[in-house]
PDB file of N, CA and C in Angstrom:
ATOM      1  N   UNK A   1     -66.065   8.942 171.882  1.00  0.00           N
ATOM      2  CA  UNK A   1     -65.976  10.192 172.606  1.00  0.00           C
ATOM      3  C   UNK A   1     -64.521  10.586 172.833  1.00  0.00           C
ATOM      4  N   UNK A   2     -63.614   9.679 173.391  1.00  0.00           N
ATOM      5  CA  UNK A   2     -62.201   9.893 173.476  1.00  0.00           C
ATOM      6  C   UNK A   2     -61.552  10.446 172.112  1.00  0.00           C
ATOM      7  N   UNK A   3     -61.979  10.149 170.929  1.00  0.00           N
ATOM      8  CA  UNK A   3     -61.315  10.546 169.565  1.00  0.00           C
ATOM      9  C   UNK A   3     -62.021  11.953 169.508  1.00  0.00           C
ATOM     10  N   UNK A   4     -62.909  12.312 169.238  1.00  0.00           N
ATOM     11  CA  UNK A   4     -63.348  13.412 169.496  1.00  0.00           C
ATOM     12  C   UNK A   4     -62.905  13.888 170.638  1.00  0.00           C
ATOM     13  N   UNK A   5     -62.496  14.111 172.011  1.00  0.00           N
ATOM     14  CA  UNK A   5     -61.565  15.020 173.039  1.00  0.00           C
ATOM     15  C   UNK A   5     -60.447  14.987 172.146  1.00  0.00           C
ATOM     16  N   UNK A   6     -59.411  13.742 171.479  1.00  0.00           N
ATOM     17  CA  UNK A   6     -58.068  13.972 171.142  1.00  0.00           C
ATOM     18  C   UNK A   6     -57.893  14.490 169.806  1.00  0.00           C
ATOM     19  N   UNK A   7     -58.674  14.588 169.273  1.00  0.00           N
ATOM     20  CA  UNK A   7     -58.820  15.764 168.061  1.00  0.00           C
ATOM     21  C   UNK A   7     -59.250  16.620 168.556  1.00  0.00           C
ATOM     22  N   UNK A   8     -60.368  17.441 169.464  1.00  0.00           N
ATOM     23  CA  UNK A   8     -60.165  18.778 169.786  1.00  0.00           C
ATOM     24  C   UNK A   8     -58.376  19.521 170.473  1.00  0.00           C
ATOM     25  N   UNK A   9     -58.118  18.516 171.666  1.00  0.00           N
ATOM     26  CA  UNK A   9     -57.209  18.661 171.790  1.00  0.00           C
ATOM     27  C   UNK A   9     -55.901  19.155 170.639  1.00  0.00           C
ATOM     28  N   UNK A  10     -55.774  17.898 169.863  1.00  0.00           N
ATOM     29  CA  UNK A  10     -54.870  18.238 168.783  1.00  0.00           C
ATOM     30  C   UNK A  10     -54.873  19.384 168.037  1.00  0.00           C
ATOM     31  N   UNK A  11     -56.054  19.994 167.826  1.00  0.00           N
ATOM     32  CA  UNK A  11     -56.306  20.950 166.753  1.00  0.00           C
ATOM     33  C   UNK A  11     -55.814  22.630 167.801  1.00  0.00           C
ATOM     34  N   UNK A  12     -56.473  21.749 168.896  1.00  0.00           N
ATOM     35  CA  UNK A  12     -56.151  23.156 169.963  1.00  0.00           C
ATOM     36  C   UNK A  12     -54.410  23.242 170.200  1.00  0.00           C
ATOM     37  N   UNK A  13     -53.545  22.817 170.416  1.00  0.00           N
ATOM     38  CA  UNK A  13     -52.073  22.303 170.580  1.00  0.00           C
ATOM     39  C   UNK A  13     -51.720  22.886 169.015  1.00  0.00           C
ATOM     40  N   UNK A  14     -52.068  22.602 168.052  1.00  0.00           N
ATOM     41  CA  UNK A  14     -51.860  22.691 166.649  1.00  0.00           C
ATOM     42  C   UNK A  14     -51.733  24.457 166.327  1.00  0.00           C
ATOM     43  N   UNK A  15     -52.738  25.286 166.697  1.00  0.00           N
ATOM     44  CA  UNK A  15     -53.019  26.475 167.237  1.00  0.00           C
ATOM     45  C   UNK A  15     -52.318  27.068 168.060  1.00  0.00           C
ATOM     46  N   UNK A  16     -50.559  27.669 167.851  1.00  0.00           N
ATOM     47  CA  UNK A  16     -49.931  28.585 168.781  1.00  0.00           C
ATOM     48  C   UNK A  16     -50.296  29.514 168.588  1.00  0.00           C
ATOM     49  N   UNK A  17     -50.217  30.417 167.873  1.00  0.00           N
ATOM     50  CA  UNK A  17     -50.441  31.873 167.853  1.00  0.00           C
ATOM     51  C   UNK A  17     -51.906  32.111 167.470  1.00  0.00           C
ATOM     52  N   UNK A  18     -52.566  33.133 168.285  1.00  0.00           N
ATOM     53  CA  UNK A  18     -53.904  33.733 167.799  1.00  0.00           C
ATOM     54  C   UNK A  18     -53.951  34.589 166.389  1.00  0.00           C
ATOM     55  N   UNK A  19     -53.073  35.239 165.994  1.00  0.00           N
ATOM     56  CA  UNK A  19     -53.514  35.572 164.784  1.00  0.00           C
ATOM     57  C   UNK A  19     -52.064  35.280 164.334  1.00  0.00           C
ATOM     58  N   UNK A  20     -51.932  35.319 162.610  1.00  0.00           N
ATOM     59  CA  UNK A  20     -50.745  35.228 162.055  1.00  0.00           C
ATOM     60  C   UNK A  20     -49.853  36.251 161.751  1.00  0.00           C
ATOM     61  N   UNK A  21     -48.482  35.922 161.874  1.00  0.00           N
ATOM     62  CA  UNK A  21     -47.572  37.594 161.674  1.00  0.00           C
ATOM     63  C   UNK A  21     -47.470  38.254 160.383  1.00  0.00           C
ATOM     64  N   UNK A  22     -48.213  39.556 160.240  1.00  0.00           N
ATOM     65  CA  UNK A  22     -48.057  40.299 159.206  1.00  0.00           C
ATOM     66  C   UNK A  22     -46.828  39.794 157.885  1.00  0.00           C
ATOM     67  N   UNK A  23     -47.591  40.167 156.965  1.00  0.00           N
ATOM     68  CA  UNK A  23     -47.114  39.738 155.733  1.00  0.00           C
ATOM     69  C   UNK A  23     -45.124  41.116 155.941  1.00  0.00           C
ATOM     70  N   UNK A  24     -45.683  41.854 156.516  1.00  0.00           N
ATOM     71  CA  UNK A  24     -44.415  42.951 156.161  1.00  0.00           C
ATOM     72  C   UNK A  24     -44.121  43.465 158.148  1.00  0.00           C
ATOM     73  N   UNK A  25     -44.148  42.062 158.711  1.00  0.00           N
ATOM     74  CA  UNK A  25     -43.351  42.706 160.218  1.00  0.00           C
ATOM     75  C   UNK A  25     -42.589  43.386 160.573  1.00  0.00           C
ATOM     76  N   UNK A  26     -42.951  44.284 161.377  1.00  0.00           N
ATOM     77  CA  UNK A  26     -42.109  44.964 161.959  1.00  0.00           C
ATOM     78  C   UNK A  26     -41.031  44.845 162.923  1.00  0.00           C
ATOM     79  N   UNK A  27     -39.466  44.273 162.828  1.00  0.00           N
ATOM     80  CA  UNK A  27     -38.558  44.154 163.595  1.00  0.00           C
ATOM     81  C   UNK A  27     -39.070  44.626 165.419  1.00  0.00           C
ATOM     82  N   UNK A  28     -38.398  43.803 166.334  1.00  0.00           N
ATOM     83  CA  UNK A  28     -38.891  44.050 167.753  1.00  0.00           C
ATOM     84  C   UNK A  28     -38.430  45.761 167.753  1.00  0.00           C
ATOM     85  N   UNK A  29     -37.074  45.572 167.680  1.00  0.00           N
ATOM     86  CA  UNK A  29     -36.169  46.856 167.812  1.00  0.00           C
ATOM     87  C   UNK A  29     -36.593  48.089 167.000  1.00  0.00           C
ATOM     88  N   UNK A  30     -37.122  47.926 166.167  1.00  0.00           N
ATOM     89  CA  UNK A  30     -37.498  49.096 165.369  1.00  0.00           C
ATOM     90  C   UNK A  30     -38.765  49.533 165.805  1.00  0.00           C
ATOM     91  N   UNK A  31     -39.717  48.548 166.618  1.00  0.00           N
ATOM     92  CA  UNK A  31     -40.987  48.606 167.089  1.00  0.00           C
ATOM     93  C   UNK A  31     -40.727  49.383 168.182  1.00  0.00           C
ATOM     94  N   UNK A  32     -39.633  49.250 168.841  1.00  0.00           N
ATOM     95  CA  UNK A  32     -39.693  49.863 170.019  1.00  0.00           C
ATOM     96  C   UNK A  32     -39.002  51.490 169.756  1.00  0.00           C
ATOM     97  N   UNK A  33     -38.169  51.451 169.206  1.00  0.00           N
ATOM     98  CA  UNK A  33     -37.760  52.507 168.620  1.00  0.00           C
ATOM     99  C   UNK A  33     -38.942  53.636 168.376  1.00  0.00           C
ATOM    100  N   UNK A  34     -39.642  52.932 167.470  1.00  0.00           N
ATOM    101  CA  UNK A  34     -41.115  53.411 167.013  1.00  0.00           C
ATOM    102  C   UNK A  34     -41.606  54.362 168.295  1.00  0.00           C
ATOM    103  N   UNK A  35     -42.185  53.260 169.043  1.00  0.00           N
ATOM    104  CA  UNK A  35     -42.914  54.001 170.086  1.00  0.00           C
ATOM    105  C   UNK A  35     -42.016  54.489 171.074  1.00  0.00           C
ATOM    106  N   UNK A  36     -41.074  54.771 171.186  1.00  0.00           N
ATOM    107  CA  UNK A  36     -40.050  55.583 171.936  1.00  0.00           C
ATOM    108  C   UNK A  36     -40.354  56.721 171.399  1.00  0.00           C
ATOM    109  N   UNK A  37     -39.853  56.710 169.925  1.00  0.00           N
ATOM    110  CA  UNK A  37     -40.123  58.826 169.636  1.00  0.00           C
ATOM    111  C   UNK A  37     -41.306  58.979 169.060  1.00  0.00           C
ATOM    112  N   UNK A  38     -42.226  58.352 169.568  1.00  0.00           N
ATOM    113  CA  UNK A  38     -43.860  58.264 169.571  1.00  0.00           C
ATOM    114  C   UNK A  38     -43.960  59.631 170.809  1.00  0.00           C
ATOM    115  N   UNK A  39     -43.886  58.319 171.684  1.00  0.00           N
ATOM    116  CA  UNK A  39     -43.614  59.134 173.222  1.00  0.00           C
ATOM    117  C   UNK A  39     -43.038  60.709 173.282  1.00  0.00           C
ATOM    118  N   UNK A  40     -41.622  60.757 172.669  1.00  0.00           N
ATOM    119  CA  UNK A  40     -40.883  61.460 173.026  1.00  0.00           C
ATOM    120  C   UNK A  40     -41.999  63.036 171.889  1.00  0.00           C
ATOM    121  N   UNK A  41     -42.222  62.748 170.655  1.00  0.00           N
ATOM    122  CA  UNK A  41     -43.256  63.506 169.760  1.00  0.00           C
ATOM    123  C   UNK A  41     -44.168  63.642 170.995  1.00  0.00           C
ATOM    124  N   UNK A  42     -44.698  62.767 171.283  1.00  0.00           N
ATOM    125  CA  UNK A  42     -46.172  63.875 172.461  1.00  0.00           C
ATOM    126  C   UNK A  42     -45.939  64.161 173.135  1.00  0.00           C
ATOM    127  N   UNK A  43     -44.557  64.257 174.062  1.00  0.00           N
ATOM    128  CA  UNK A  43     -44.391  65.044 175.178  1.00  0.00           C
ATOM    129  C   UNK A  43     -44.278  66.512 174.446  1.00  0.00           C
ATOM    130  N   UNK A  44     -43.574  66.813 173.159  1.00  0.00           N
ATOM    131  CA  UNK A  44     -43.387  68.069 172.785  1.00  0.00           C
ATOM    132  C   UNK A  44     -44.454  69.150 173.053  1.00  0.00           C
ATOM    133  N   UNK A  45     -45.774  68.200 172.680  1.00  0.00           N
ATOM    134  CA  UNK A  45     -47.064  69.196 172.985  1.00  0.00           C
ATOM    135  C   UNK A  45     -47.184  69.668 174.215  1.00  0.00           C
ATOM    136  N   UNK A  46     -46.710  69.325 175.002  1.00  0.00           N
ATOM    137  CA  UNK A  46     -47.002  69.986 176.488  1.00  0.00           C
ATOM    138  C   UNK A  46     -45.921  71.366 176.410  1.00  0.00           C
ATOM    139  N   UNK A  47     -45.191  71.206 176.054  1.00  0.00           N
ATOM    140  CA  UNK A  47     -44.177  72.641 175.451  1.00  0.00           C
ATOM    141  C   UNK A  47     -44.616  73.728 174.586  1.00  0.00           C
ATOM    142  N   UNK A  48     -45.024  72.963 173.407  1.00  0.00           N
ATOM    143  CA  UNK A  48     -44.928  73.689 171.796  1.00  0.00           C
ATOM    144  C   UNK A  48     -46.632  73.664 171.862  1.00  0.00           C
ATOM    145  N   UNK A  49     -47.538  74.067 172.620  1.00  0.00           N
ATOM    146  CA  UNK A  49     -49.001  73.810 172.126  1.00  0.00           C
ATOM    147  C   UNK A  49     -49.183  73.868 170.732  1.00  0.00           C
ATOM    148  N   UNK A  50     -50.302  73.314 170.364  1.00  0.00           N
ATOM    149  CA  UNK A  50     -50.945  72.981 168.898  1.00  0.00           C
ATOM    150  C   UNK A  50     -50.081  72.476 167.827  1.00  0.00           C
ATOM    151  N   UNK A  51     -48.579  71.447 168.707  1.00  0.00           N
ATOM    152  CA  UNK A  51     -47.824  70.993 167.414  1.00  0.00           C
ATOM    153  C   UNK A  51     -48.789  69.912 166.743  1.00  0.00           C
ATOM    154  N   UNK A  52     -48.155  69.481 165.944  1.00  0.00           N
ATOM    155  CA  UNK A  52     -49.254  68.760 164.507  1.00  0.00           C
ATOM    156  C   UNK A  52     -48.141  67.091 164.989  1.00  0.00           C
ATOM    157  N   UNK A  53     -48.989  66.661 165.812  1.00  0.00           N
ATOM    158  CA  UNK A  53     -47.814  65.154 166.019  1.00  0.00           C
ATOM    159  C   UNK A  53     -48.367  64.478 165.213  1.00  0.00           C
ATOM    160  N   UNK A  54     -49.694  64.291 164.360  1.00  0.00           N
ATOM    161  CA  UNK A  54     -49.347  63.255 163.142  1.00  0.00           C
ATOM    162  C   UNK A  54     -48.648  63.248 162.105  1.00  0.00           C
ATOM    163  N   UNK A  55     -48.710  64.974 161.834  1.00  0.00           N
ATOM    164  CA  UNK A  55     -47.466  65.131 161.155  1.00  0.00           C
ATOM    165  C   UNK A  55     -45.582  64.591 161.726  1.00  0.00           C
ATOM    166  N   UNK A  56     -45.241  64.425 162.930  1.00  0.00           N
ATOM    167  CA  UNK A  56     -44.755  64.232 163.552  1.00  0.00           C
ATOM    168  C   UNK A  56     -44.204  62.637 163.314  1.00  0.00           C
ATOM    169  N   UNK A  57     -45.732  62.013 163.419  1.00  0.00           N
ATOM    170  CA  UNK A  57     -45.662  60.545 163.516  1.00  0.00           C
ATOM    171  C   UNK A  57     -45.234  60.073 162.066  1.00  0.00           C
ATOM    172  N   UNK A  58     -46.071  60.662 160.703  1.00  0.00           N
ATOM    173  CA  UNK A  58     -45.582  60.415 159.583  1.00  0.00           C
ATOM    174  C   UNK A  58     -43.874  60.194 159.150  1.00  0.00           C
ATOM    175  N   UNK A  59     -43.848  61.834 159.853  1.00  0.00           N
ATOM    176  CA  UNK A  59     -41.871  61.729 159.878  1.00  0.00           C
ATOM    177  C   UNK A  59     -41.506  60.730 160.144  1.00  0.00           C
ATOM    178  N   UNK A  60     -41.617  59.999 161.830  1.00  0.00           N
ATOM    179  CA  UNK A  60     -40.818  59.321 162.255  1.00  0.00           C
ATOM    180  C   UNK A  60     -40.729  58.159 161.666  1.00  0.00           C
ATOM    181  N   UNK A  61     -41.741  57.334 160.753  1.00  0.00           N
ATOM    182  CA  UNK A  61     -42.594  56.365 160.418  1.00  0.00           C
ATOM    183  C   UNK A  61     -41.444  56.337 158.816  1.00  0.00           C
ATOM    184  N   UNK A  62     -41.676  57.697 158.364  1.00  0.00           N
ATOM    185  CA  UNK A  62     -40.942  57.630 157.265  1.00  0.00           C
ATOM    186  C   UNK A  62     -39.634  57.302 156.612  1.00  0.00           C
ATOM    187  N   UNK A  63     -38.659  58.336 158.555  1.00  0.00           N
ATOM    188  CA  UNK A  63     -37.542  57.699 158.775  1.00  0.00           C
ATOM    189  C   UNK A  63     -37.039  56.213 158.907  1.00  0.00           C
ATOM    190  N   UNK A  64     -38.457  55.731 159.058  1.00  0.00           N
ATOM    191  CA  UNK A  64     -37.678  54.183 159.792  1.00  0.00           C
ATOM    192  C   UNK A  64     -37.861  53.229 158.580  1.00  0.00           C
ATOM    193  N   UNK A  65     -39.117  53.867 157.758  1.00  0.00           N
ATOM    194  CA  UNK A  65     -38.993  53.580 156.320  1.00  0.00           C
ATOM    195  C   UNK A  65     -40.204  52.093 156.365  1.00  0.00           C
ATOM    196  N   UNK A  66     -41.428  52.359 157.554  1.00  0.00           N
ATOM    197  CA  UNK A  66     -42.286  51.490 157.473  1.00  0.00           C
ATOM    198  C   UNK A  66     -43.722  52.714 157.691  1.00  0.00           C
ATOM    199  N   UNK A  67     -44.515  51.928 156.663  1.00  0.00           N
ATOM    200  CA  UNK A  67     -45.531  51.957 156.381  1.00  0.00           C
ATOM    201  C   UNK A  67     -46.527  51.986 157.597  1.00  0.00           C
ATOM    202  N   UNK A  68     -47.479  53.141 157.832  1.00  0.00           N
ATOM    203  CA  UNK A  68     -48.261  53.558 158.863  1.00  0.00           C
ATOM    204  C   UNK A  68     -49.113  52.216 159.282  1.00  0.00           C
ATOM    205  N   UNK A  69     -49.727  51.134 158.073  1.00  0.00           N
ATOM    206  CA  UNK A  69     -50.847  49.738 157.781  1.00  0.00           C
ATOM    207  C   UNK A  69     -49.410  48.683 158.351  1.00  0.00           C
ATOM    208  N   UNK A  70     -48.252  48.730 158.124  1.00  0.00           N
ATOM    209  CA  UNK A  70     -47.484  47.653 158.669  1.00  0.00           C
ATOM    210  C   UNK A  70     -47.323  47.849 160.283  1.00  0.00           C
ATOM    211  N   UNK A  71     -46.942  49.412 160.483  1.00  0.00           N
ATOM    212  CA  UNK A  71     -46.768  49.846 162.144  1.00  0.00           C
ATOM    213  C   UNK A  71     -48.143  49.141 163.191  1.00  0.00           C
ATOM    214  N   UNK A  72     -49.284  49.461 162.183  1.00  0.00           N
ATOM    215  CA  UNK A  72     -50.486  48.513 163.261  1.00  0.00           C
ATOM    216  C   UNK A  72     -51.066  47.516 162.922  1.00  0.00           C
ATOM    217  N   UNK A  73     -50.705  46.887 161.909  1.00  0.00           N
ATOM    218  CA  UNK A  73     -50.285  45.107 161.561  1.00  0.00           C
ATOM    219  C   UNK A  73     -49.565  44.552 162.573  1.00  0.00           C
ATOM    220  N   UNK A  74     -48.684  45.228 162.918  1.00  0.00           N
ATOM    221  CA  UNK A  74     -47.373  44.842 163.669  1.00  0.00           C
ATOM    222  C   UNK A  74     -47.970  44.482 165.280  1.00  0.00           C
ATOM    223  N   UNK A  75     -48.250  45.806 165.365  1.00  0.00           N
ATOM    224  CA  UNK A  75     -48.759  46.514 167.186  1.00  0.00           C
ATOM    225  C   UNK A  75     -49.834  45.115 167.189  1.00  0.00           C
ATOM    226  N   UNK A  76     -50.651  44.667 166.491  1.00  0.00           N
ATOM    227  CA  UNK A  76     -51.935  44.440 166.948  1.00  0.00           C
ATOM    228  C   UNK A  76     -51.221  42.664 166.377  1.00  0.00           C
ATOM    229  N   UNK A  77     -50.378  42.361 166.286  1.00  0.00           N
ATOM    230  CA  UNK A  77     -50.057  41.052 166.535  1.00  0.00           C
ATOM    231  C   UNK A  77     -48.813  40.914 167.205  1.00  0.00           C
ATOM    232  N   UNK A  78     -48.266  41.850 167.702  1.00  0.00           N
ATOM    233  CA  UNK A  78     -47.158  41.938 168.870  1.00  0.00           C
ATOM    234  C   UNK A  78     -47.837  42.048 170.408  1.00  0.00           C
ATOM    235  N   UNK A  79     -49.392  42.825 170.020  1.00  0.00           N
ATOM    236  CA  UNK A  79     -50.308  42.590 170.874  1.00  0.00           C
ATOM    237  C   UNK A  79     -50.782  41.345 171.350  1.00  0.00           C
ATOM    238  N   UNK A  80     -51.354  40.765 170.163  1.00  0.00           N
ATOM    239  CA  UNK A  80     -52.025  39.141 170.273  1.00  0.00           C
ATOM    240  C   UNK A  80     -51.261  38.364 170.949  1.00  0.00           C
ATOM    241  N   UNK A  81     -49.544  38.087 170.784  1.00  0.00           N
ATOM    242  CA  UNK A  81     -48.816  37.217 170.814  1.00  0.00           C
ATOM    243  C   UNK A  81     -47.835  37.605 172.336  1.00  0.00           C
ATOM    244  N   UNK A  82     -48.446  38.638 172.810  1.00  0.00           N
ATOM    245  CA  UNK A  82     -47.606  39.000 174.224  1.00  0.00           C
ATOM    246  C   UNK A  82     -46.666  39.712 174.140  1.00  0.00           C
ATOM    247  N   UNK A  83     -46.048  39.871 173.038  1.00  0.00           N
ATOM    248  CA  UNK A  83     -44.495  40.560 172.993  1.00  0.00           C
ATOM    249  C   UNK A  83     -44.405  42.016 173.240  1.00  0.00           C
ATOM    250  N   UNK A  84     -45.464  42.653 173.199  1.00  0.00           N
ATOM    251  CA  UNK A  84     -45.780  44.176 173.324  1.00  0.00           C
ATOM    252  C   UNK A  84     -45.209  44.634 174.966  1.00  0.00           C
ATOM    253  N   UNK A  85     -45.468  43.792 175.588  1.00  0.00           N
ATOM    254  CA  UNK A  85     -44.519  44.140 177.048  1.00  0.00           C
ATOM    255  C   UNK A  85     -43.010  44.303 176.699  1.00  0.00           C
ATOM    256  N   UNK A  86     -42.451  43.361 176.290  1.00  0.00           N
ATOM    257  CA  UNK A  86     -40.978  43.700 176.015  1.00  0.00           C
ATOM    258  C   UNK A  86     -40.364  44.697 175.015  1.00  0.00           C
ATOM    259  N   UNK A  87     -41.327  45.115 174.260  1.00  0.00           N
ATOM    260  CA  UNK A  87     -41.166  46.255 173.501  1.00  0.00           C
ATOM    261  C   UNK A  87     -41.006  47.400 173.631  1.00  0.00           C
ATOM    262  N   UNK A  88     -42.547  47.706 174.873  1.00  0.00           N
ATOM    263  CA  UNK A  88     -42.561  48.908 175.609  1.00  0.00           C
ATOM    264  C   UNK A  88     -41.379  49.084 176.747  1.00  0.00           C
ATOM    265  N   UNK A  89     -41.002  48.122 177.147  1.00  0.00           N
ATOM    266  CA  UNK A  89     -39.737  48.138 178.229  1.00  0.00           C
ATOM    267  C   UNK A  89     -38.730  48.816 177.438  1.00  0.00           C
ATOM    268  N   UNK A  90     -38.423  47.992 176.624  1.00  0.00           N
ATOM    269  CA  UNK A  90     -37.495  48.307 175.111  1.00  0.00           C
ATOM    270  C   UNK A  90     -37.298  49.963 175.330  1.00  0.00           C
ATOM    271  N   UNK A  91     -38.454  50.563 174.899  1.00  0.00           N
ATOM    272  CA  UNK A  91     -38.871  51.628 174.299  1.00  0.00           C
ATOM    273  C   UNK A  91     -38.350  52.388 175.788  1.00  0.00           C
ATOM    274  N   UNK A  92     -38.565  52.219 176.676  1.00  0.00           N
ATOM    275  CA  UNK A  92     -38.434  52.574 177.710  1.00  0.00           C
ATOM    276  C   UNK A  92     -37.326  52.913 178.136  1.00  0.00           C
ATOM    277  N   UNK A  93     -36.284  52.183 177.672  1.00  0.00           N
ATOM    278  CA  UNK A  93     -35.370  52.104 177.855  1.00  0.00           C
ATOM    279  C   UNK A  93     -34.403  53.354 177.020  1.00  0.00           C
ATOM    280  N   UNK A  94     -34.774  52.894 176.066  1.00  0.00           N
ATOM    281  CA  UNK A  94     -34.248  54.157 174.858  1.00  0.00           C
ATOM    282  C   UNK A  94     -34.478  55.763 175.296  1.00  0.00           C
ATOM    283  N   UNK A  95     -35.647  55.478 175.971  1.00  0.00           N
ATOM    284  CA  UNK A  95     -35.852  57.283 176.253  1.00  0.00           C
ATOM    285  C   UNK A  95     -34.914  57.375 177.431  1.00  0.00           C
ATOM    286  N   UNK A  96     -34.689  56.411 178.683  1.00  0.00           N
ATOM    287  CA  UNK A  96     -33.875  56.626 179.749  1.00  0.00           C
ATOM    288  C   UNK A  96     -32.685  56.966 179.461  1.00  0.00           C
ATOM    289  N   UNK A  97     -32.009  55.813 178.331  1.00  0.00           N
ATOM    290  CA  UNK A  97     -30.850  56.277 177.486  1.00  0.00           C
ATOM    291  C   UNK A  97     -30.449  57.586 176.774  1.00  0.00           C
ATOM    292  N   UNK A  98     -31.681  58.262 176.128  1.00  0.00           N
ATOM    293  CA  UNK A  98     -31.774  59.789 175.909  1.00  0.00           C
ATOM    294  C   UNK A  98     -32.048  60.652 176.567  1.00  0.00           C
ATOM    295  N   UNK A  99     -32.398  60.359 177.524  1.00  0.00           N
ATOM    296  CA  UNK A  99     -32.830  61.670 178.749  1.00  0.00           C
ATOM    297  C   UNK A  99     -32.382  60.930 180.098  1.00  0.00           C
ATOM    298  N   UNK A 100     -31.567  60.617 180.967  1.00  0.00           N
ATOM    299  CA  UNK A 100     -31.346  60.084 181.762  1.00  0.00           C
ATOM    300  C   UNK A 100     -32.386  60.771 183.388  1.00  0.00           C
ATOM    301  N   UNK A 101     -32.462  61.863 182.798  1.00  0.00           N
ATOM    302  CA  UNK A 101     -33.319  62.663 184.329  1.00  0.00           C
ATOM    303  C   UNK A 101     -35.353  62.446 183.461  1.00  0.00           C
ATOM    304  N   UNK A 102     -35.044  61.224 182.712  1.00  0.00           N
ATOM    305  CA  UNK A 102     -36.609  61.325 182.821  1.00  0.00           C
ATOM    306  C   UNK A 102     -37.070  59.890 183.973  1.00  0.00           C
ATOM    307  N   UNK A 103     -35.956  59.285 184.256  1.00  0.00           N
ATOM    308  CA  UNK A 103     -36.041  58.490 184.999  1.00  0.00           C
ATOM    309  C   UNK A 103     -36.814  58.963 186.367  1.00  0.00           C
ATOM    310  N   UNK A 104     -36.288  60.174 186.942  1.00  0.00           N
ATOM    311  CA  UNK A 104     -37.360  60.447 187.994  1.00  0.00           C
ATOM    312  C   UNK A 104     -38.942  60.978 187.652  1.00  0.00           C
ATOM    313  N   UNK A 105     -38.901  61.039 186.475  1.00  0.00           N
ATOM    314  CA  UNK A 105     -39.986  61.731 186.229  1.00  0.00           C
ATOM    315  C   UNK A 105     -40.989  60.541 186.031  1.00  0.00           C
ATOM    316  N   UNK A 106     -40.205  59.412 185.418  1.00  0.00           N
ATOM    317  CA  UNK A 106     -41.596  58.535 184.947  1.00  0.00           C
ATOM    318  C   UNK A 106     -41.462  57.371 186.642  1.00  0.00           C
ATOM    319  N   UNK A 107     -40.370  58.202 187.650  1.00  0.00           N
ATOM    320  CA  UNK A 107     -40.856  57.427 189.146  1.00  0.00           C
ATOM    321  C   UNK A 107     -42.462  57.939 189.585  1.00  0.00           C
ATOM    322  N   UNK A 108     -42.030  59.640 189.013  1.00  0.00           N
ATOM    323  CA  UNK A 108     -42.996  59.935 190.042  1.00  0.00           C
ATOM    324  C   UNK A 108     -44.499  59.767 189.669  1.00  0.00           C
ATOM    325  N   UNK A 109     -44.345  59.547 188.307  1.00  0.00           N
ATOM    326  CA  UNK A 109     -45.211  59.394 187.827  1.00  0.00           C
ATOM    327  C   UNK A 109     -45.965  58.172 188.340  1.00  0.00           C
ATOM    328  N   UNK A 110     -45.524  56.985 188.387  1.00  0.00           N
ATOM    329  CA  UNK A 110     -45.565  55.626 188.283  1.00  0.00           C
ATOM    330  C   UNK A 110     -46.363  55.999 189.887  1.00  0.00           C
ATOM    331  N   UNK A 111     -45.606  56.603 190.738  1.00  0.00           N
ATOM    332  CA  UNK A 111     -46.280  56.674 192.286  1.00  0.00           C
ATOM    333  C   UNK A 111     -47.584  57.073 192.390  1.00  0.00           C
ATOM    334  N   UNK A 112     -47.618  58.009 191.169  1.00  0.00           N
ATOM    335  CA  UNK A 112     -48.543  58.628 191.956  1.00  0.00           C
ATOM    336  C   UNK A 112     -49.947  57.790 191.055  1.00  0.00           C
ATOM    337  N   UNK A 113     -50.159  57.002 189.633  1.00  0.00           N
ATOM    338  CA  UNK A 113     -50.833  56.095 189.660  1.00  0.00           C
ATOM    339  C   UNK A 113     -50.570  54.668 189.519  1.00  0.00           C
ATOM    340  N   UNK A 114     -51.093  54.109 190.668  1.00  0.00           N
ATOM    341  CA  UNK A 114     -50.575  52.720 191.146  1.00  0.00           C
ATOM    342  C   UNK A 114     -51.384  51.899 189.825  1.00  0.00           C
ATOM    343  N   UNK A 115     -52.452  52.315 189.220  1.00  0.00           N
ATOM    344  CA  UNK A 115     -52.460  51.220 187.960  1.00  0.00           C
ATOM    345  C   UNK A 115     -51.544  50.765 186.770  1.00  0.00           C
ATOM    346  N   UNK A 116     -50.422  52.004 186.614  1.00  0.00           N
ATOM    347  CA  UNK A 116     -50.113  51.638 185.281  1.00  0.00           C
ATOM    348  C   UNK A 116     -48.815  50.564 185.368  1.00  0.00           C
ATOM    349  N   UNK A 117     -48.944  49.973 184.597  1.00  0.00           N
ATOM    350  CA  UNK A 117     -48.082  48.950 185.089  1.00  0.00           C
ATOM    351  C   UNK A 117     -46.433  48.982 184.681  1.00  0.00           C
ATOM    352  N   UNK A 118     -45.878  48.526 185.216  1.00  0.00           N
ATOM    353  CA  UNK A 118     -44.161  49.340 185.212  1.00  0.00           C
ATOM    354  C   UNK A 118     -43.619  47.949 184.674  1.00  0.00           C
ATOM    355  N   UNK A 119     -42.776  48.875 183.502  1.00  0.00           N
ATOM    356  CA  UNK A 119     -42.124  47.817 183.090  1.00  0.00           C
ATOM    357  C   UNK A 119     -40.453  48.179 183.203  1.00  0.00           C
ATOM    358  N   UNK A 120     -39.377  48.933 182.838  1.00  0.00           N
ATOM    359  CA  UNK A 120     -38.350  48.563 183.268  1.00  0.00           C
ATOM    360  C   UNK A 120     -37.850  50.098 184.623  1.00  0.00           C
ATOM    361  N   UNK A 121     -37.430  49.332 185.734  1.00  0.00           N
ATOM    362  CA  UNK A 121     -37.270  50.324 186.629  1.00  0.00           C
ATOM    363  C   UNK A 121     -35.526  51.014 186.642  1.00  0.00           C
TER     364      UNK A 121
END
């Protein structure tokens, strides 16, 4: 019975990551980049009604010179593996850096719903 616990064990220990990293990963920094003028593309619609942001998203995707199947290869094992918090901070950061007065905006935002969870203040 003990060899059987220390081989489950082992195999479980053996097992870091839940899924494996895409054959064509996407850099942290470029990930965050990504979803920075993700963000910054859908705020436009509240301005410009009926802009075309997948067209939008293609651009940005194109600029960075990764593939739409690598961008959510990426997301969905940056997901698995936890790192997607430091990304979105990342990302977060970049827009504060480009718009410095969106900083009050994503306060007030943040106040007024206490679920979403805050990542860099």
């Amino acid at each position: 019975m003990k060899k059987y616990l220390f081989l489950i064990l082992s195999l479980l220990m053996s097992c870091t990551e839940l899924i494996d990293p895409p054959k064509n990963l996407v850099p942290k920094k470029t990930m965050s980049e990504l979803v920075a003028q993700f963000a910054l593309n859908d705020q436009i619609n509240n301005y410009i009604p009926n802009t075309n942001i997948e067209n939008a998203t293609r651009t940005v995707l194109k600029q960075k010179k990764v593939s739409p199947t690598d961008f959510t290869e990426s997301y969905k094992y940056y997901t698995a593996s936890g790192e997607l918090d430091a990304i979105l901070t990342d990302a977060q950061k970049i827009i504060l850096d480009k718009d410095p007065a969106a900083k009050a905006y994503i306060e007030k935002k943040l106040k007024e719903n206490q679920n979403v969870p805050t990542f860099a203040r």
